[in-house]
PDB file of N, CA and C in Angstrom:
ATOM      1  N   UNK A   1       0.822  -1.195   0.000  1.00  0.00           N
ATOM      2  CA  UNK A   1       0.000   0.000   0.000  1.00  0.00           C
ATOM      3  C   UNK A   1       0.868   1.262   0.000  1.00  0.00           C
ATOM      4  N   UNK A   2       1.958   1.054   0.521  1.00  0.00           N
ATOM      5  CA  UNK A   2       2.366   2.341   0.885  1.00  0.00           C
ATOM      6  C   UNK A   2       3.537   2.446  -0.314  1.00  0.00           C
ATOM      7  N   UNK A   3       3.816   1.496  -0.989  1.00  0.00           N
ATOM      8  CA  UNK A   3       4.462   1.694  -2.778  1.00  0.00           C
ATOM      9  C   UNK A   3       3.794   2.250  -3.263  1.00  0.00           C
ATOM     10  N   UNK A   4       1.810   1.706  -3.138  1.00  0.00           N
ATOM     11  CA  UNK A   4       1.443   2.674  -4.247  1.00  0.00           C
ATOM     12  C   UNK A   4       1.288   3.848  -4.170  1.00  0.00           C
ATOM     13  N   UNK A   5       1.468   4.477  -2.722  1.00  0.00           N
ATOM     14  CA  UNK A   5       1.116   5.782  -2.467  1.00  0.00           C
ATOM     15  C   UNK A   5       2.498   6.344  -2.931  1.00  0.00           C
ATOM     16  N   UNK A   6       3.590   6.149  -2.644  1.00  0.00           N
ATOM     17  CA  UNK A   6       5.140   7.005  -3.059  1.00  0.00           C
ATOM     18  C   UNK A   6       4.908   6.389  -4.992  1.00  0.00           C
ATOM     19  N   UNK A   7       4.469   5.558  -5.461  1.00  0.00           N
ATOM     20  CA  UNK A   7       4.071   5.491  -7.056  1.00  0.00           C
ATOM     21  C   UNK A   7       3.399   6.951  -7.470  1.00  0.00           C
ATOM     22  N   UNK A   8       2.131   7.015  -6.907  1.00  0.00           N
ATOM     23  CA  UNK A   8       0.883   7.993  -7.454  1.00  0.00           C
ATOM     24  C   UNK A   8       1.986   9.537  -6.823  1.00  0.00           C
ATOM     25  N   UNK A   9       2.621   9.995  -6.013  1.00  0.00           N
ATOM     26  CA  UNK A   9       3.188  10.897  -6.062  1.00  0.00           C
ATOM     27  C   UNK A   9       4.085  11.079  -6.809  1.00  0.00           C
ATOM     28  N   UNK A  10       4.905  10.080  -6.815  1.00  0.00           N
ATOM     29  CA  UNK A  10       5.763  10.625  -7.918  1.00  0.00           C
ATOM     30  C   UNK A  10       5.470  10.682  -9.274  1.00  0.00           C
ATOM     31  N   UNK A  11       4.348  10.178  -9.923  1.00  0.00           N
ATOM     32  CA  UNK A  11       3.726  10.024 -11.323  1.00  0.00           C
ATOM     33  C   UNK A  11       3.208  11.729 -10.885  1.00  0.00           C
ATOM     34  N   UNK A  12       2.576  12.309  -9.937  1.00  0.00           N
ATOM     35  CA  UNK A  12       2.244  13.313  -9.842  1.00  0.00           C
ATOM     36  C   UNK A  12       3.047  14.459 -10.080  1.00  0.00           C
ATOM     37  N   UNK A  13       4.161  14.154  -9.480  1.00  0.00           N
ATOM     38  CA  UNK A  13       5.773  15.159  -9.235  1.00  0.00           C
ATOM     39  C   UNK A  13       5.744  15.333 -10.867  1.00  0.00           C
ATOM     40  N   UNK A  14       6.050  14.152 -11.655  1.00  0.00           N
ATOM     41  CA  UNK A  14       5.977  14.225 -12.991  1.00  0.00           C
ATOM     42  C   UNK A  14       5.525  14.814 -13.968  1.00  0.00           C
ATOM     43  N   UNK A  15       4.125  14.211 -13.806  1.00  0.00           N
ATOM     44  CA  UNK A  15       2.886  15.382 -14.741  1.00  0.00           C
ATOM     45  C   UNK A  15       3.114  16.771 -14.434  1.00  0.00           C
ATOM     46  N   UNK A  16       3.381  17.257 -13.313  1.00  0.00           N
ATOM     47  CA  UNK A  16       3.683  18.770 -13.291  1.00  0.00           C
ATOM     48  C   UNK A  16       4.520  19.324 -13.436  1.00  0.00           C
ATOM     49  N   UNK A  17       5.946  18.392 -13.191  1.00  0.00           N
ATOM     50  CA  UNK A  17       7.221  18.863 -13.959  1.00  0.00           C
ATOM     51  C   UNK A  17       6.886  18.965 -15.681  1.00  0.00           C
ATOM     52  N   UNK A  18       6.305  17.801 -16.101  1.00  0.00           N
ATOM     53  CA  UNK A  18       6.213  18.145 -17.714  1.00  0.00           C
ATOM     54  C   UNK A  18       5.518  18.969 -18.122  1.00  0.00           C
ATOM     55  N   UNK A  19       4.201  19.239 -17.220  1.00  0.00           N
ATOM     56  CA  UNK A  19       3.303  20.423 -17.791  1.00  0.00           C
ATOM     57  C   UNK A  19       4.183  21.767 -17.154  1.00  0.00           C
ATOM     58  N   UNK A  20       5.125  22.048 -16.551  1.00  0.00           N
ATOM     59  CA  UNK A  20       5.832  23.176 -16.480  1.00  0.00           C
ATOM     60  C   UNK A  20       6.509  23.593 -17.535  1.00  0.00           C
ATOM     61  N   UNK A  21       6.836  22.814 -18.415  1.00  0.00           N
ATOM     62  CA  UNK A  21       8.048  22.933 -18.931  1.00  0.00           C
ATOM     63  C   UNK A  21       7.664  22.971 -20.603  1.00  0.00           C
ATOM     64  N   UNK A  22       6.580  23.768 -20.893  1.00  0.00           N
ATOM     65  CA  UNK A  22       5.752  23.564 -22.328  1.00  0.00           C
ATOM     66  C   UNK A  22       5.662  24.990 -22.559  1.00  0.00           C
ATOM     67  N   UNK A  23       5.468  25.249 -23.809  1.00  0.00           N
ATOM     68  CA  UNK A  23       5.367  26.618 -23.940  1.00  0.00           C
ATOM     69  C   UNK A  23       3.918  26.700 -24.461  1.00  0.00           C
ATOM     70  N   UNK A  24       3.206  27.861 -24.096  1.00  0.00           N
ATOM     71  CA  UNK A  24       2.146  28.030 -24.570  1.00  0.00           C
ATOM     72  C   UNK A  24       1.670  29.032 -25.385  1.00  0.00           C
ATOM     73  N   UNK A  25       0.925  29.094 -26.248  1.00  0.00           N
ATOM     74  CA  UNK A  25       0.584  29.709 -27.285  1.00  0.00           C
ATOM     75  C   UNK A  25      -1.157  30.155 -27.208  1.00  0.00           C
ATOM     76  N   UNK A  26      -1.299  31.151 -27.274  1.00  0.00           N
ATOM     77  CA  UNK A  26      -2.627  32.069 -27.204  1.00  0.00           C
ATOM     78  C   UNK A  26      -3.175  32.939 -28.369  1.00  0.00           C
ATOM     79  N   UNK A  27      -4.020  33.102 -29.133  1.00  0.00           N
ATOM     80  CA  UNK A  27      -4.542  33.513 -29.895  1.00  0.00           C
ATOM     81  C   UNK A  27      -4.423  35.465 -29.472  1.00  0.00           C
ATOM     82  N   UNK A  28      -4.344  36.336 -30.404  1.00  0.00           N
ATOM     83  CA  UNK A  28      -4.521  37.870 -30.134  1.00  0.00           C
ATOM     84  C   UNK A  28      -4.321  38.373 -31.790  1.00  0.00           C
ATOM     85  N   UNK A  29      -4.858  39.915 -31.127  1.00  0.00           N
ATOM     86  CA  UNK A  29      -5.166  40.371 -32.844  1.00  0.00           C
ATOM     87  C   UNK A  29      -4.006  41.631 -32.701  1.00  0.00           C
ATOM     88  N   UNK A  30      -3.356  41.838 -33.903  1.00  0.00           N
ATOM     89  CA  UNK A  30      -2.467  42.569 -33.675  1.00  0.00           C
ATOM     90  C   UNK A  30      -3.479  44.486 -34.036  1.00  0.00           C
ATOM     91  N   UNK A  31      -2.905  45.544 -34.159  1.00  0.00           N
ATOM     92  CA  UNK A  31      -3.370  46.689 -34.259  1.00  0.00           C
ATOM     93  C   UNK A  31      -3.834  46.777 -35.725  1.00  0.00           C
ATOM     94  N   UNK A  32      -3.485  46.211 -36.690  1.00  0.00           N
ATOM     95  CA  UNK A  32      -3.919  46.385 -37.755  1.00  0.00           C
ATOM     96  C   UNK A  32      -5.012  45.236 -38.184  1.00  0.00           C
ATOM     97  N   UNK A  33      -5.402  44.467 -37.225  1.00  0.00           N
ATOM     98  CA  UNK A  33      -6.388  43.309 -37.433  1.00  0.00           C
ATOM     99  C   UNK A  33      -6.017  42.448 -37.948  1.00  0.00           C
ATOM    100  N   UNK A  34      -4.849  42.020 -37.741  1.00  0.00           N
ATOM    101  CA  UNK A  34      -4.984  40.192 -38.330  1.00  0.00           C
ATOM    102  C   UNK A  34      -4.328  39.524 -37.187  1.00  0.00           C
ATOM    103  N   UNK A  35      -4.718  38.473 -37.037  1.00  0.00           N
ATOM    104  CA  UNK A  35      -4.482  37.279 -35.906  1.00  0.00           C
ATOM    105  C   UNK A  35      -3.489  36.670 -35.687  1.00  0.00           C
ATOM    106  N   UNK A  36      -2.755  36.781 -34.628  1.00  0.00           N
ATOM    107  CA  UNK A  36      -1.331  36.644 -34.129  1.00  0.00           C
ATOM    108  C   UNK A  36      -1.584  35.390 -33.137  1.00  0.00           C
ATOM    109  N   UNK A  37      -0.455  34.856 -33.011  1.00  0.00           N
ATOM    110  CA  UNK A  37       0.001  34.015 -31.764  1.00  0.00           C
ATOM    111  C   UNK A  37       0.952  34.914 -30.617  1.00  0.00           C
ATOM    112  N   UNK A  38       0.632  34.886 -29.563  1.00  0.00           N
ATOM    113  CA  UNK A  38       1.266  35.107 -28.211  1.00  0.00           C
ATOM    114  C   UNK A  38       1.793  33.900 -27.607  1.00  0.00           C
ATOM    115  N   UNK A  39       3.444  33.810 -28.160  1.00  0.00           N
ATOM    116  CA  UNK A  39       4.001  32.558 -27.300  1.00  0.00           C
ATOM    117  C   UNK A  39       4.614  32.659 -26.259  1.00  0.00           C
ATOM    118  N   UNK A  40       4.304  32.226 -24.925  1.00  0.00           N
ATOM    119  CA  UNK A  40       5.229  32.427 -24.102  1.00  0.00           C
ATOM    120  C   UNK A  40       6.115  31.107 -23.776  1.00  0.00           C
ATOM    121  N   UNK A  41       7.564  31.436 -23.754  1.00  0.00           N
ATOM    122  CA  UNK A  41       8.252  29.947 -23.187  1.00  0.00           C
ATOM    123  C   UNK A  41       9.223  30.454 -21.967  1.00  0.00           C
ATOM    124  N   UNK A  42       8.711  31.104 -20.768  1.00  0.00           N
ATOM    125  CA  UNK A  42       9.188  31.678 -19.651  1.00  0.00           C
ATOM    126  C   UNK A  42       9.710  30.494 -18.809  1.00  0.00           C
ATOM    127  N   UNK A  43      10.235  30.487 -17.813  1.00  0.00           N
ATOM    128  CA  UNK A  43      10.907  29.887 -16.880  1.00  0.00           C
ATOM    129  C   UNK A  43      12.608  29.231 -17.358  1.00  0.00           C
ATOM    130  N   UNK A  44      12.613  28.441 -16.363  1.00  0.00           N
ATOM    131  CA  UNK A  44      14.275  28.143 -16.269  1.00  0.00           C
ATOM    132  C   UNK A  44      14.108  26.817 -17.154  1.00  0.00           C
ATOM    133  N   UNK A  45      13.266  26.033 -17.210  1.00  0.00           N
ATOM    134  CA  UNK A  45      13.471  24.818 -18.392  1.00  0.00           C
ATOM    135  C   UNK A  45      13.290  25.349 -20.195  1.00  0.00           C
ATOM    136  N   UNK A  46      12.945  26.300 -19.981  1.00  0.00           N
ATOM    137  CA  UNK A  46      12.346  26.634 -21.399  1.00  0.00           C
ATOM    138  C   UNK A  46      13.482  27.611 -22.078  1.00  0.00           C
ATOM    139  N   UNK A  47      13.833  27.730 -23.401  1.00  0.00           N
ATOM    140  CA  UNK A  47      14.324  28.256 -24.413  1.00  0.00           C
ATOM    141  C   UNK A  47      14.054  29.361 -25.097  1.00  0.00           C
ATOM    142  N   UNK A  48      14.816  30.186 -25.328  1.00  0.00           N
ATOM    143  CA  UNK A  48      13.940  31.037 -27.032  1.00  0.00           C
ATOM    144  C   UNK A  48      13.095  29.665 -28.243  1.00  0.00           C
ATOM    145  N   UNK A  49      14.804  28.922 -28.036  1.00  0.00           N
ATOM    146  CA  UNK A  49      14.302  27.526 -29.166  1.00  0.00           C
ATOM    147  C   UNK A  49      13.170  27.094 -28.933  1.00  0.00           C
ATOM    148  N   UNK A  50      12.403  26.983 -27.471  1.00  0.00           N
ATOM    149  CA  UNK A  50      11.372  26.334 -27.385  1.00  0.00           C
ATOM    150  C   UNK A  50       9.768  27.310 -27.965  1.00  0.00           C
ATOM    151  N   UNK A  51      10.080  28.745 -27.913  1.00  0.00           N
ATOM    152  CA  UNK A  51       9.473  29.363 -28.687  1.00  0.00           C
ATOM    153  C   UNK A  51       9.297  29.131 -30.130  1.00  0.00           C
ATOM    154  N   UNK A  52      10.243  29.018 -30.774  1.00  0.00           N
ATOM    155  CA  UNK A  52      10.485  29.008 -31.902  1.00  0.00           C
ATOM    156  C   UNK A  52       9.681  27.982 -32.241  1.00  0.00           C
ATOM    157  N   UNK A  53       9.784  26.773 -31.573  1.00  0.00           N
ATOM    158  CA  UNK A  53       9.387  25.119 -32.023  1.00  0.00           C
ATOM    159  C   UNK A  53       7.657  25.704 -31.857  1.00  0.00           C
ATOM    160  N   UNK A  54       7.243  26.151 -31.052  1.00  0.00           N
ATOM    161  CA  UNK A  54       5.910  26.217 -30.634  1.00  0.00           C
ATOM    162  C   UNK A  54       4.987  26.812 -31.496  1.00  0.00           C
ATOM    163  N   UNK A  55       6.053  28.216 -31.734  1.00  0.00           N
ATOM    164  CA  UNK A  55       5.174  28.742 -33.115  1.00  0.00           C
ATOM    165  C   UNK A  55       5.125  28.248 -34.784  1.00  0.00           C
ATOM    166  N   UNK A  56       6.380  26.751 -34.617  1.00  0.00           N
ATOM    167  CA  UNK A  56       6.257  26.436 -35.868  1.00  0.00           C
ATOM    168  C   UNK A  56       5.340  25.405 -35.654  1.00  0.00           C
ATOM    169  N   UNK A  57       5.094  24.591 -34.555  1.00  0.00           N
ATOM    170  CA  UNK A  57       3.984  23.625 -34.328  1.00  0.00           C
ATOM    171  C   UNK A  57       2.587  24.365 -34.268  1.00  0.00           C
ATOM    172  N   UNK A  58       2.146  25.387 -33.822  1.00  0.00           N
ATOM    173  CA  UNK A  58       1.441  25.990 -33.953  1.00  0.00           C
ATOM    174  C   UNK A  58       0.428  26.608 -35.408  1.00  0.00           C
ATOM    175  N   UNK A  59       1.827  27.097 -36.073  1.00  0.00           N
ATOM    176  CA  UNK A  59       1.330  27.645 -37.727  1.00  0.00           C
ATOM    177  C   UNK A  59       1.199  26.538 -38.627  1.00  0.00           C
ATOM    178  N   UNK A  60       1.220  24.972 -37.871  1.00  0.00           N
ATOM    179  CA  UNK A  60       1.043  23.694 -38.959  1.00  0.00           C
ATOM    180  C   UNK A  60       1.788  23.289 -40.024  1.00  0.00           C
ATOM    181  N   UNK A  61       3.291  24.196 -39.774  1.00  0.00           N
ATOM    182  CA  UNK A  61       4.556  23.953 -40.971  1.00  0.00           C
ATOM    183  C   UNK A  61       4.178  25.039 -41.687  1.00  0.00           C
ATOM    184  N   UNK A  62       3.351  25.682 -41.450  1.00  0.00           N
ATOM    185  CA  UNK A  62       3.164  26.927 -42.706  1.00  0.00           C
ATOM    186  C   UNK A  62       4.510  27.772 -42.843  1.00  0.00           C
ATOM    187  N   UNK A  63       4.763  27.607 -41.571  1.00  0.00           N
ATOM    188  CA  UNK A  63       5.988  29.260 -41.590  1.00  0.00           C
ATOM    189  C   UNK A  63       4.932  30.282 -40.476  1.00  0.00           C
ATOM    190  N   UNK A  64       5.963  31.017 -40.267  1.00  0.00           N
ATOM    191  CA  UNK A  64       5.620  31.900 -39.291  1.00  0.00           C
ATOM    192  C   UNK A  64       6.175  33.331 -39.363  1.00  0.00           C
ATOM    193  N   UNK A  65       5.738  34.734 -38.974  1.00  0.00           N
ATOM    194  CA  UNK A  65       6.781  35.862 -38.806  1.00  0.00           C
ATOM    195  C   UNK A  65       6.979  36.346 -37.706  1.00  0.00           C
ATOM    196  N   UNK A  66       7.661  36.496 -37.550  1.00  0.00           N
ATOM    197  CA  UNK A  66       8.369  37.161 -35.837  1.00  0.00           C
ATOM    198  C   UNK A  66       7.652  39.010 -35.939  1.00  0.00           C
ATOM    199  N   UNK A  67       6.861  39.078 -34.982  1.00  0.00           N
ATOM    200  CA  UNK A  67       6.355  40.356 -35.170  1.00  0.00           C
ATOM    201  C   UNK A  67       7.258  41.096 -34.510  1.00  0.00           C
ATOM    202  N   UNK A  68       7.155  40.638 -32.797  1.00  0.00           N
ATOM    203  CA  UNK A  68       8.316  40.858 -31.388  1.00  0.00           C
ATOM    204  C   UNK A  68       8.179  40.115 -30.329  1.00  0.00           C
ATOM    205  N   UNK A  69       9.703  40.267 -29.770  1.00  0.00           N
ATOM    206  CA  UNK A  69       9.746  39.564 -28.508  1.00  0.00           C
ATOM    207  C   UNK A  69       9.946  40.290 -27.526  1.00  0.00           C
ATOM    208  N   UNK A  70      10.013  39.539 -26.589  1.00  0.00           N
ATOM    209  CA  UNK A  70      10.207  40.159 -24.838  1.00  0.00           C
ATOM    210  C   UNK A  70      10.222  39.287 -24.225  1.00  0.00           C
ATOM    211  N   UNK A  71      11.637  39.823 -23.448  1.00  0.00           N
ATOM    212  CA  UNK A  71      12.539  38.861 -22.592  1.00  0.00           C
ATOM    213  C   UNK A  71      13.370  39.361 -21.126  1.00  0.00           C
ATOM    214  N   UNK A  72      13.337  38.508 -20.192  1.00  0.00           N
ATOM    215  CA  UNK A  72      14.572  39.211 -19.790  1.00  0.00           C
ATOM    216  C   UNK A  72      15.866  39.095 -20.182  1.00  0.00           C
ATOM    217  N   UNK A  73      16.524  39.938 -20.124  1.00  0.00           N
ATOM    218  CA  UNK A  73      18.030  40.103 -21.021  1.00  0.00           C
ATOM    219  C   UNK A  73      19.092  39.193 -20.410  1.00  0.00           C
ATOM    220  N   UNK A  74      19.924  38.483 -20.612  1.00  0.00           N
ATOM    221  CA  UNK A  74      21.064  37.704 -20.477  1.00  0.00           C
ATOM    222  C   UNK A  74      22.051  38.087 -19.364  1.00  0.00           C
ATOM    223  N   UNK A  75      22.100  37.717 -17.924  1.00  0.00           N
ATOM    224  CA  UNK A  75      22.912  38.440 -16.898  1.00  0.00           C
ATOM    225  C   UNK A  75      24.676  38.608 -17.315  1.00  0.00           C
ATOM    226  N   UNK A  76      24.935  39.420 -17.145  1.00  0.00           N
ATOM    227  CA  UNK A  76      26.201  39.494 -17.319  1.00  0.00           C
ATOM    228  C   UNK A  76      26.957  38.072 -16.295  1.00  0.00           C
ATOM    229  N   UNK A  77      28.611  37.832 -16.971  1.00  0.00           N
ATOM    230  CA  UNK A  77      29.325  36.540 -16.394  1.00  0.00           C
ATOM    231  C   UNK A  77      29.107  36.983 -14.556  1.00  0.00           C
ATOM    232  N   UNK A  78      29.232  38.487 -14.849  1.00  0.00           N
ATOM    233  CA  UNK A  78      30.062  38.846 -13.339  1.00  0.00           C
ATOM    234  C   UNK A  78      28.892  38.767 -12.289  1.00  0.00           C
ATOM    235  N   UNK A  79      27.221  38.861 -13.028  1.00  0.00           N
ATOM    236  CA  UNK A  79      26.254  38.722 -12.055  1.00  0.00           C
ATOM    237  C   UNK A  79      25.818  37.371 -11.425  1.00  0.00           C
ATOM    238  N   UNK A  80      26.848  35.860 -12.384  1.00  0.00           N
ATOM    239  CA  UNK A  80      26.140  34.940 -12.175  1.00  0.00           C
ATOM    240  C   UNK A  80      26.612  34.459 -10.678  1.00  0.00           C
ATOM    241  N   UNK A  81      26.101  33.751 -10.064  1.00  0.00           N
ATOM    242  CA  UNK A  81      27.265  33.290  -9.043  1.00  0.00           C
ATOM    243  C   UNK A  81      27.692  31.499  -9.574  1.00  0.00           C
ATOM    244  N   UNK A  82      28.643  31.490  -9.285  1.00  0.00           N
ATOM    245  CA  UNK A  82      30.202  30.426 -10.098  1.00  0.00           C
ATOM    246  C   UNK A  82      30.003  29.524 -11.443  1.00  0.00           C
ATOM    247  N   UNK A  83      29.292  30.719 -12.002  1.00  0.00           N
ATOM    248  CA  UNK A  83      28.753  31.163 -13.402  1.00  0.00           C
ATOM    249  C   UNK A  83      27.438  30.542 -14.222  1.00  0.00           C
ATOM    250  N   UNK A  84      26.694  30.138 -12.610  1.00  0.00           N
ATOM    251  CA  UNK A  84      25.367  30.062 -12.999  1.00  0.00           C
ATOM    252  C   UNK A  84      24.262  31.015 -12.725  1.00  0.00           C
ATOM    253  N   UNK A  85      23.131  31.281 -13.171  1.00  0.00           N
ATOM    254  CA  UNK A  85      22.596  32.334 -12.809  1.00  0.00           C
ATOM    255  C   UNK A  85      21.379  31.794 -12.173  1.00  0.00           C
ATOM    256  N   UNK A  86      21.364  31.985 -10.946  1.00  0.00           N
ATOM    257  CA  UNK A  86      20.355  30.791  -9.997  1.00  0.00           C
ATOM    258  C   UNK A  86      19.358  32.124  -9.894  1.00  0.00           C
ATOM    259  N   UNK A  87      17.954  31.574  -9.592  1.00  0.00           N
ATOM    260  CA  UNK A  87      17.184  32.101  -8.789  1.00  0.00           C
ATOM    261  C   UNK A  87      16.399  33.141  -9.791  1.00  0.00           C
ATOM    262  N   UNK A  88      16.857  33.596 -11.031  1.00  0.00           N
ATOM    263  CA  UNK A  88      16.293  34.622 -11.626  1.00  0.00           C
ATOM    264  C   UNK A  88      15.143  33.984 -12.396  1.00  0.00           C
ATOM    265  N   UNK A  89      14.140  34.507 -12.086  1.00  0.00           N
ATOM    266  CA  UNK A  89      13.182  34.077 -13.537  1.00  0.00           C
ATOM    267  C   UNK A  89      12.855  34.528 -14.762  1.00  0.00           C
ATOM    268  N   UNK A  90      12.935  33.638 -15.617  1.00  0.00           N
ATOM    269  CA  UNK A  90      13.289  33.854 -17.189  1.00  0.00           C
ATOM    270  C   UNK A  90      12.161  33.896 -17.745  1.00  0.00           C
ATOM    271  N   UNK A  91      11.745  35.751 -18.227  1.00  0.00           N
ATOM    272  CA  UNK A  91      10.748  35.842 -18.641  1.00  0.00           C
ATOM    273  C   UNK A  91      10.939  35.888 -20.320  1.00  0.00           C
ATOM    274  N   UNK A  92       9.953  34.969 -21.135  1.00  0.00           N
ATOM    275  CA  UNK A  92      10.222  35.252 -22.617  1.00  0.00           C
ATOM    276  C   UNK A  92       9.036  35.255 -23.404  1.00  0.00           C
ATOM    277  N   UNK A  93       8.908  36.031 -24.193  1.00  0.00           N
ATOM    278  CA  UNK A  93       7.400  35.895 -24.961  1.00  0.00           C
ATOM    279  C   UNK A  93       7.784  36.051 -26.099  1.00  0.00           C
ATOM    280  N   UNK A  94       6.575  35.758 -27.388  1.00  0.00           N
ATOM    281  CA  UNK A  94       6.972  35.901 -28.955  1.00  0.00           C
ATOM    282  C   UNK A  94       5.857  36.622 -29.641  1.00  0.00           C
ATOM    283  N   UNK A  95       5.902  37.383 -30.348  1.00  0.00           N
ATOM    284  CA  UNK A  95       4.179  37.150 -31.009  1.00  0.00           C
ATOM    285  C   UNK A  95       4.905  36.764 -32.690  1.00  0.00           C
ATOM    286  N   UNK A  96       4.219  36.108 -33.003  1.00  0.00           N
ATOM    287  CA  UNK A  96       3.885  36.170 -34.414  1.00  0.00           C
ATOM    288  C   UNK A  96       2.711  35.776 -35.177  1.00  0.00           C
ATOM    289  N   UNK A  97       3.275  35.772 -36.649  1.00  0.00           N
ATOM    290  CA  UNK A  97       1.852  35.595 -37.316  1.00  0.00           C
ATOM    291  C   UNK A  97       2.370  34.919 -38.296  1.00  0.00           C
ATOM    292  N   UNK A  98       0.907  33.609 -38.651  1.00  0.00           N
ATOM    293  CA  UNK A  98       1.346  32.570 -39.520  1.00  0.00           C
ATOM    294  C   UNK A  98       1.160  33.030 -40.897  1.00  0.00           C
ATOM    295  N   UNK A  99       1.788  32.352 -41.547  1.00  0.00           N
ATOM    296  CA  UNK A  99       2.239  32.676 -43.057  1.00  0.00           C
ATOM    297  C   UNK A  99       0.870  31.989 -43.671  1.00  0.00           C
TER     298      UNK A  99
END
């Protein structure tokens, strides 16, 4: 009994580590009216690359255009401590629009 209980938690630990670690994509209209994706791939597991992948899974292989991003910027060597950069959270967003 008590395997299956340390089983079902850690299958739990799991599912939420993997659903952390996804980038998500939201529908928005840009100022001139046509329909954009809002990708965000924020935190410490996630990438620009993982942006990138999201909005090409997203546009169905069509292609995509980079309208803009927003990020936080890259800490300098001297801010990291013993040249990792712990503790900061990595904000990143994309918009674009499919081809």
């Amino acid at each position: 009994m008590k395997r299956k209980k340390n089983m079902i938690r850690l299958l739990s630990v799991i599912a939420v580590l993997g659903l952390a670690g996804c980038a998500t994509a939201s529908n928005t209209y840009m100022k001139n009216g046509k329909q954009g994706l809002s990708i965000d791939c924020s935190g410490e597991a996630m990438s620009w690359a993982s942006c990138y992948e999201k909005a090409d899974a997203s546009c169905a292989g069509t292609g995509y255009e980079i309208v803009g991003t927003d990020g936080t910027p890259q800490p300098k060597e001297a801010d990291k401590t013993l040249g990792v950069d712990v503790g900061n959270f990595k904000s990143r967003s994309v918009l674009v629009v499919c081809k």
